[in-house]
N, C-alpha and C. Protein backbone atom coordinates (compact mmCIF):
# COMPACT_ATOMS: atom_id res chain seq x y z
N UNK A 1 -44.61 -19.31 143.50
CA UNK A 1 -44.89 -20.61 142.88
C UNK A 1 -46.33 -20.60 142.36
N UNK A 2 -46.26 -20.97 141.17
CA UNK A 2 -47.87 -20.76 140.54
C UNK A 2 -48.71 -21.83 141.36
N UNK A 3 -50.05 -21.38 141.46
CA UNK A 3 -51.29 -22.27 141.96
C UNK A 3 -50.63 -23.70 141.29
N UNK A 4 -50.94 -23.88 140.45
CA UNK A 4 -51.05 -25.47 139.41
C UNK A 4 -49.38 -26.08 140.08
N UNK A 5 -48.69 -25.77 140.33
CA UNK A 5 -47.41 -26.60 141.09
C UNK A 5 -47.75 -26.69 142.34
N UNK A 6 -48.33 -25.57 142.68
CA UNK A 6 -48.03 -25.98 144.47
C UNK A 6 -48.87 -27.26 144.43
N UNK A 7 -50.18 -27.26 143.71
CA UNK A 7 -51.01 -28.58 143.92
C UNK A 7 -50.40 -29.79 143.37
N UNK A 8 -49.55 -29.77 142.71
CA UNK A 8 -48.95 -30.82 142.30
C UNK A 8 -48.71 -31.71 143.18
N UNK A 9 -48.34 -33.25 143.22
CA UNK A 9 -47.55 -34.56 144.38
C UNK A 9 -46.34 -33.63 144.85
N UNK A 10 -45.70 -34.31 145.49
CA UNK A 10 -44.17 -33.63 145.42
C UNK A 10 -43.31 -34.44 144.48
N UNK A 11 -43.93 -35.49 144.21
CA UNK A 11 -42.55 -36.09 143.09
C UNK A 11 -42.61 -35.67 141.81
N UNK A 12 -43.92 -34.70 141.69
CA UNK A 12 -44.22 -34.23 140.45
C UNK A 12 -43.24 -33.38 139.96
N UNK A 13 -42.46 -32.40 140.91
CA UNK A 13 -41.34 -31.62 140.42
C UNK A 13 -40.16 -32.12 139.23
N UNK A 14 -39.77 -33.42 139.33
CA UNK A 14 -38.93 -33.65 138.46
C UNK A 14 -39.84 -34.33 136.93
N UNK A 15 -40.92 -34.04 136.62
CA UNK A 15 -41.98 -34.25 135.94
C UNK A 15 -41.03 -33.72 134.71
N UNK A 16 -41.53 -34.14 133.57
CA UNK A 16 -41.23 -33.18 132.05
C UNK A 16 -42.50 -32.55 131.50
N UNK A 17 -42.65 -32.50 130.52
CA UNK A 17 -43.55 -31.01 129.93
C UNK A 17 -44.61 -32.09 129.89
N UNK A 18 -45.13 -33.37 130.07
CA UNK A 18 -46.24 -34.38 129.97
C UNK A 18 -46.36 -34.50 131.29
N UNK A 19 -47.78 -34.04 131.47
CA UNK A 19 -48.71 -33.93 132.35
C UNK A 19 -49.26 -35.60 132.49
N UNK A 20 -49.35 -36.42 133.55
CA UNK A 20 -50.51 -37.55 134.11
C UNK A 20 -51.50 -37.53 132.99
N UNK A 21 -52.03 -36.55 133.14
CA UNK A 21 -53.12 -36.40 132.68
C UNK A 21 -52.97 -36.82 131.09
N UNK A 22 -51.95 -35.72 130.47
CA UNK A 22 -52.05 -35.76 129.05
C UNK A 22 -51.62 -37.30 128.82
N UNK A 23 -50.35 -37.59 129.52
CA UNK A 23 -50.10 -39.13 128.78
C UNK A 23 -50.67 -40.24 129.57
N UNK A 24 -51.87 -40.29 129.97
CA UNK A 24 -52.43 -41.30 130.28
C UNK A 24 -53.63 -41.29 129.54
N UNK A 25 -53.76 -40.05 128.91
CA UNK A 25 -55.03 -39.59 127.79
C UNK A 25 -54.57 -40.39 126.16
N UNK A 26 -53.18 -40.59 126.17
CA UNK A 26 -52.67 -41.44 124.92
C UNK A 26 -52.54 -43.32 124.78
N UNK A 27 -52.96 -43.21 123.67
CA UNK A 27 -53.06 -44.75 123.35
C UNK A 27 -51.59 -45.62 124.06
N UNK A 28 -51.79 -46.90 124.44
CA UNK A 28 -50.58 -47.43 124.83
C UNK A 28 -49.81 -47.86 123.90
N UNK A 29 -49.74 -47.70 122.81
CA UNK A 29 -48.72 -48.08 121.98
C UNK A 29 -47.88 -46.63 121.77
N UNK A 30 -48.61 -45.78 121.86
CA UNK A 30 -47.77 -44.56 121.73
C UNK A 30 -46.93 -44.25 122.72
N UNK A 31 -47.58 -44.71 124.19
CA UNK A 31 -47.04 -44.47 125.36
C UNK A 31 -45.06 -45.30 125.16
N UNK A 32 -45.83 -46.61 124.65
CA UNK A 32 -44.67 -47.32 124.66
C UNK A 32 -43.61 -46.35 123.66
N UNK A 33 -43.87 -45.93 122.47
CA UNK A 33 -43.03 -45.47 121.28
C UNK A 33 -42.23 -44.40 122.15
N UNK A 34 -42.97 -43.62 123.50
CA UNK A 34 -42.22 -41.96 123.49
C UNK A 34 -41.40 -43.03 124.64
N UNK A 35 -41.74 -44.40 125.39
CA UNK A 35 -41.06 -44.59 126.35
C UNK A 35 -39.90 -45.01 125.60
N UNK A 36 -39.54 -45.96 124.74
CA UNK A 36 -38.93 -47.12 123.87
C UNK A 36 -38.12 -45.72 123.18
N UNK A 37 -38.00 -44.49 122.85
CA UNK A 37 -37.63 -43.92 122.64
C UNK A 37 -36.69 -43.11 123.58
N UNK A 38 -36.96 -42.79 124.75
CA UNK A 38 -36.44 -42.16 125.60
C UNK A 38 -35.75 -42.97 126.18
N UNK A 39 -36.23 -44.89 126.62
CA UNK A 39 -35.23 -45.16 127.08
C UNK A 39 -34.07 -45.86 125.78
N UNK A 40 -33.80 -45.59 124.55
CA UNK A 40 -32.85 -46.16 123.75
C UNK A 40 -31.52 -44.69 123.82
N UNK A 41 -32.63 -43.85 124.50
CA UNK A 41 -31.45 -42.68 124.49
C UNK A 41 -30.99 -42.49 125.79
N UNK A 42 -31.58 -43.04 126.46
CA UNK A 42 -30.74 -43.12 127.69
C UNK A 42 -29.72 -44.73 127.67
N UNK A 43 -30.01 -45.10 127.25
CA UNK A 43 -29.15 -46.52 126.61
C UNK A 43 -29.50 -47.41 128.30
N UNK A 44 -30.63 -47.34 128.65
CA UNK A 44 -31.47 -47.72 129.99
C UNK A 44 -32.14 -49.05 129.49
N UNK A 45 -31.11 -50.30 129.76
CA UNK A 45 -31.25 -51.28 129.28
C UNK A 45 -32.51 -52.04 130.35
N UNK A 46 -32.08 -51.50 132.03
CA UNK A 46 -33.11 -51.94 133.03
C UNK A 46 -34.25 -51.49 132.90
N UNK A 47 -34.94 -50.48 132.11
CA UNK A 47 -36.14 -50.56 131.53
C UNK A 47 -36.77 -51.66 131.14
N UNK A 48 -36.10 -51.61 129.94
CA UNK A 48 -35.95 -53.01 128.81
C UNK A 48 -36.53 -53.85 129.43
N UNK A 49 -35.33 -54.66 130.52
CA UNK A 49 -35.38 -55.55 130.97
C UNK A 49 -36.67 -55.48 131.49
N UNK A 50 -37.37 -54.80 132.83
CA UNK A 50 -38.42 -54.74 133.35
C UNK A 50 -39.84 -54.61 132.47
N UNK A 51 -39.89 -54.30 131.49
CA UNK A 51 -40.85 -54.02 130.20
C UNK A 51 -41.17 -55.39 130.39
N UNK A 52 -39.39 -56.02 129.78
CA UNK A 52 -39.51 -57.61 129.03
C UNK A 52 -40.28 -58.91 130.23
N UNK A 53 -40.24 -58.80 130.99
CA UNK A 53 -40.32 -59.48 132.22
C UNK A 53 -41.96 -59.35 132.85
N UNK A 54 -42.19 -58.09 132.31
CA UNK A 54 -43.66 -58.27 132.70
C UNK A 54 -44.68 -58.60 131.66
N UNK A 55 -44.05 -58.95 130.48
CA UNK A 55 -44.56 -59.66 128.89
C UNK A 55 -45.61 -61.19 129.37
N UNK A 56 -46.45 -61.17 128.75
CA UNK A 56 -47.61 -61.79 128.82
C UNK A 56 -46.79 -63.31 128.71
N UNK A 57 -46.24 -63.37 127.65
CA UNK A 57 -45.20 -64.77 126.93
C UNK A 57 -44.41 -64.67 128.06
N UNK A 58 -43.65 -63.97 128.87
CA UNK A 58 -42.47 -63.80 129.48
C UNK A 58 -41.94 -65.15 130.32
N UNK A 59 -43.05 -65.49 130.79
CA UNK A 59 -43.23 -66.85 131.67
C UNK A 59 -42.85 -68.06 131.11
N UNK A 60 -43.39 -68.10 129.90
CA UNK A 60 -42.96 -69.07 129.22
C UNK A 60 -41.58 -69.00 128.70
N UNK A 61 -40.90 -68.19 127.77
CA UNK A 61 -39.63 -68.01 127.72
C UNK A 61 -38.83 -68.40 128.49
N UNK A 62 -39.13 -67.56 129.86
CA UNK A 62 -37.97 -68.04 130.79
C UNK A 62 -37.79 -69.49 131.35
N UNK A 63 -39.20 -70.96 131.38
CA UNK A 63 -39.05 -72.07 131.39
C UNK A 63 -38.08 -73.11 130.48
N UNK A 64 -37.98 -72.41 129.39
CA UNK A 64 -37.18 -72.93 128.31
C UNK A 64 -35.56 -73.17 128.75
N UNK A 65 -35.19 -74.31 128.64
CA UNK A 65 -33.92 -74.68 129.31
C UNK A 65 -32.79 -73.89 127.98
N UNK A 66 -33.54 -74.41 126.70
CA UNK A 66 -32.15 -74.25 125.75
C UNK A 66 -31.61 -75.41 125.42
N UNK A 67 -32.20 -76.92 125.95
CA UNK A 67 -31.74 -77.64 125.15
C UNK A 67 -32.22 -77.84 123.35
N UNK A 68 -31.27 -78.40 122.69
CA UNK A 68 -31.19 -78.50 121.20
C UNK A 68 -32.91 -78.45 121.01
N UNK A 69 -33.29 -79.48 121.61
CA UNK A 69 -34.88 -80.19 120.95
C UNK A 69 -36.36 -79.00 121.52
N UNK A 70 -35.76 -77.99 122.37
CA UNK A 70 -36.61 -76.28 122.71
C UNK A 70 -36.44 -75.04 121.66
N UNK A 71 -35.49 -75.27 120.30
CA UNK A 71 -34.82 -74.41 120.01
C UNK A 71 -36.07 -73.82 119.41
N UNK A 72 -37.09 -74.77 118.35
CA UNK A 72 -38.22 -74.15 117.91
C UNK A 72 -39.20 -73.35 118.80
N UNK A 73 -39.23 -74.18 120.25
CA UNK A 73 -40.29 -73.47 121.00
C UNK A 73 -39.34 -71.99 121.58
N UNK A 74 -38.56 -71.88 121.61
CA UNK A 74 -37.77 -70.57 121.60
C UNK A 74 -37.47 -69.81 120.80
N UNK A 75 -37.50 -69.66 119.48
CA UNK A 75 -37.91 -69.07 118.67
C UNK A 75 -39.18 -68.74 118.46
N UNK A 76 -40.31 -69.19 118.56
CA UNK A 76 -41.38 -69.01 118.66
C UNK A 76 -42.05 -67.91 120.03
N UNK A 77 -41.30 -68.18 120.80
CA UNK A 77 -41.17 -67.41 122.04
C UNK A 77 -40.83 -66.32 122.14
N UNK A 78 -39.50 -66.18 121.37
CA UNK A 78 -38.84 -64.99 121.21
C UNK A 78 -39.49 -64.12 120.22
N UNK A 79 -40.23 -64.59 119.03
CA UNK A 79 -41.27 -63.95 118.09
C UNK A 79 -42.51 -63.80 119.21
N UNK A 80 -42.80 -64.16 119.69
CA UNK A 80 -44.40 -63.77 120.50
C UNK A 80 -43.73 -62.41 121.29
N UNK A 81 -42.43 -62.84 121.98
CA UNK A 81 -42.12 -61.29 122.95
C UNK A 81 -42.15 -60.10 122.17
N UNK A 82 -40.97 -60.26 120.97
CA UNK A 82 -41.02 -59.26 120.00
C UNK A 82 -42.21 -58.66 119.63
N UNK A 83 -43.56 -59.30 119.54
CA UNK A 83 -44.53 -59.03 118.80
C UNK A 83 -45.48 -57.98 119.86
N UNK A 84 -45.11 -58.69 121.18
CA UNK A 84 -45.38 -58.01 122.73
C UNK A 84 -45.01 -56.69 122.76
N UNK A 85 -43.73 -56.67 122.41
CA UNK A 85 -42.68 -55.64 122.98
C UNK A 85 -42.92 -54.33 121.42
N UNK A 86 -43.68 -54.69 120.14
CA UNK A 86 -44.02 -53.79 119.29
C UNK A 86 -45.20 -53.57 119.44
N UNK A 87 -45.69 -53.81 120.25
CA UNK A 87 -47.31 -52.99 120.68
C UNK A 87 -48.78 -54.17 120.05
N UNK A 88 -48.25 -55.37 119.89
CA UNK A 88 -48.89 -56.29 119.33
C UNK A 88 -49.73 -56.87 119.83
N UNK A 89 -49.98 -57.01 121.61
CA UNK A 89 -51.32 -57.10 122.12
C UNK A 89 -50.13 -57.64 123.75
N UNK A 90 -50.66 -56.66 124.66
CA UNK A 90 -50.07 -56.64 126.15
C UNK A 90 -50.64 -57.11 126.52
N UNK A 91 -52.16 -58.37 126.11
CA UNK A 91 -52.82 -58.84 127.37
C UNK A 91 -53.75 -58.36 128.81
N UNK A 92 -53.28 -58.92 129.06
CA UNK A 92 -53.86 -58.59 130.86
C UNK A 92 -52.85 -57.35 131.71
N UNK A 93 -51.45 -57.82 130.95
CA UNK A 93 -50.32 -56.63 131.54
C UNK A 93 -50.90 -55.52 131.25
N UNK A 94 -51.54 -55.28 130.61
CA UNK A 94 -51.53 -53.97 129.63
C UNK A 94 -51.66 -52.59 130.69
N UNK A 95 -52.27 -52.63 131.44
CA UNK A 95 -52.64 -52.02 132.69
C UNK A 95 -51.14 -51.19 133.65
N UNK A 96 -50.54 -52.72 133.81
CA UNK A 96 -49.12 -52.52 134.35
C UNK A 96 -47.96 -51.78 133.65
N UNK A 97 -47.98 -52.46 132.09
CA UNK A 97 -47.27 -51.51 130.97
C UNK A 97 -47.71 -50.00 130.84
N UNK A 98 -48.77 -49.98 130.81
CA UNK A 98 -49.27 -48.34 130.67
C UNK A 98 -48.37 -47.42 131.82
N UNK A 99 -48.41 -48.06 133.09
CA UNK A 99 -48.22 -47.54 134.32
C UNK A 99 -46.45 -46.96 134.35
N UNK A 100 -45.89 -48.84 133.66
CA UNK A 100 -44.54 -48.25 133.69
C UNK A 100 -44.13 -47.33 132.48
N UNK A 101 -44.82 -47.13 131.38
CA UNK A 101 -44.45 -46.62 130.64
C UNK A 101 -44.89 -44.74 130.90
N UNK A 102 -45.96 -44.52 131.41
CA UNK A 102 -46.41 -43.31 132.04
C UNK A 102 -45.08 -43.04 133.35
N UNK A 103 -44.70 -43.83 133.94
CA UNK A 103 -43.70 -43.24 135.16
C UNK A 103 -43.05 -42.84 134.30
N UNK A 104 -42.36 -43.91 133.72
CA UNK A 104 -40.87 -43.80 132.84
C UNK A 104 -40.29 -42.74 132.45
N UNK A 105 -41.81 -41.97 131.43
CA UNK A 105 -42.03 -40.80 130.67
C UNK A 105 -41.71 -39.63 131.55
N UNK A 106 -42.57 -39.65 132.95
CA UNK A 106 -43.11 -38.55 133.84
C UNK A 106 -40.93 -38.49 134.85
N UNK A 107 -40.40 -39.67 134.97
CA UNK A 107 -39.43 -39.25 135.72
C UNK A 107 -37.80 -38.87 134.81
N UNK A 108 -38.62 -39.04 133.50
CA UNK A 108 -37.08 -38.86 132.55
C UNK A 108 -37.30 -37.90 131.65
């Protein structure tokens, strides 16, 4: 076993050819593109979901009942996530997104 594995974590084994290192060295919008990519091919909707949920807007969205007279503030909502979810500004998450999007990468 080469030097550079044995030092590895142990969960590092099921790792792909992106090193910690290298993809935490990349911008987070890119991080998101190779994640948002990998998981549309795994058709790994609980990604998604977990991405969507830790969205800056997310909070608000989910208060929205859906009656008739919310429909604007839900649309508006649903444009702020979208805008979230295309690399349009993560906020304070941004930290947390990096993280899940670096696992994501490192266990698939």
């Amino acid at each position: 076993m080469p030097a550079e594995r044995a030092a590895r974590p142990p969960y590092a084994g099921s790792m792909t050819d992106s090193t910690f290192a290298e993809l935490d060295a990349l911008p987070t919008e890119e991080l998101r593109e190779r994640a948002f990519a990998k998981a549309r091919e795994r058709r790994d909707l609980s990604f998604f979901w977990g991405v969507f949920k830790h969205l800056p807007d997310a909070d608000e969205a989910a208060t929205l009942d859906g009656a008739p007279n919310t429909v604007g503030p839900t649309v508006d909502e649903a444009v702020a996530l979208w805008r979230e979810l295309t690399g349009h500004g993560y906020g304070e998450q941004e930290p947390l997104l990096r993280a899940a999007f670096i696992d994501y990468l490192q266990k698939h």
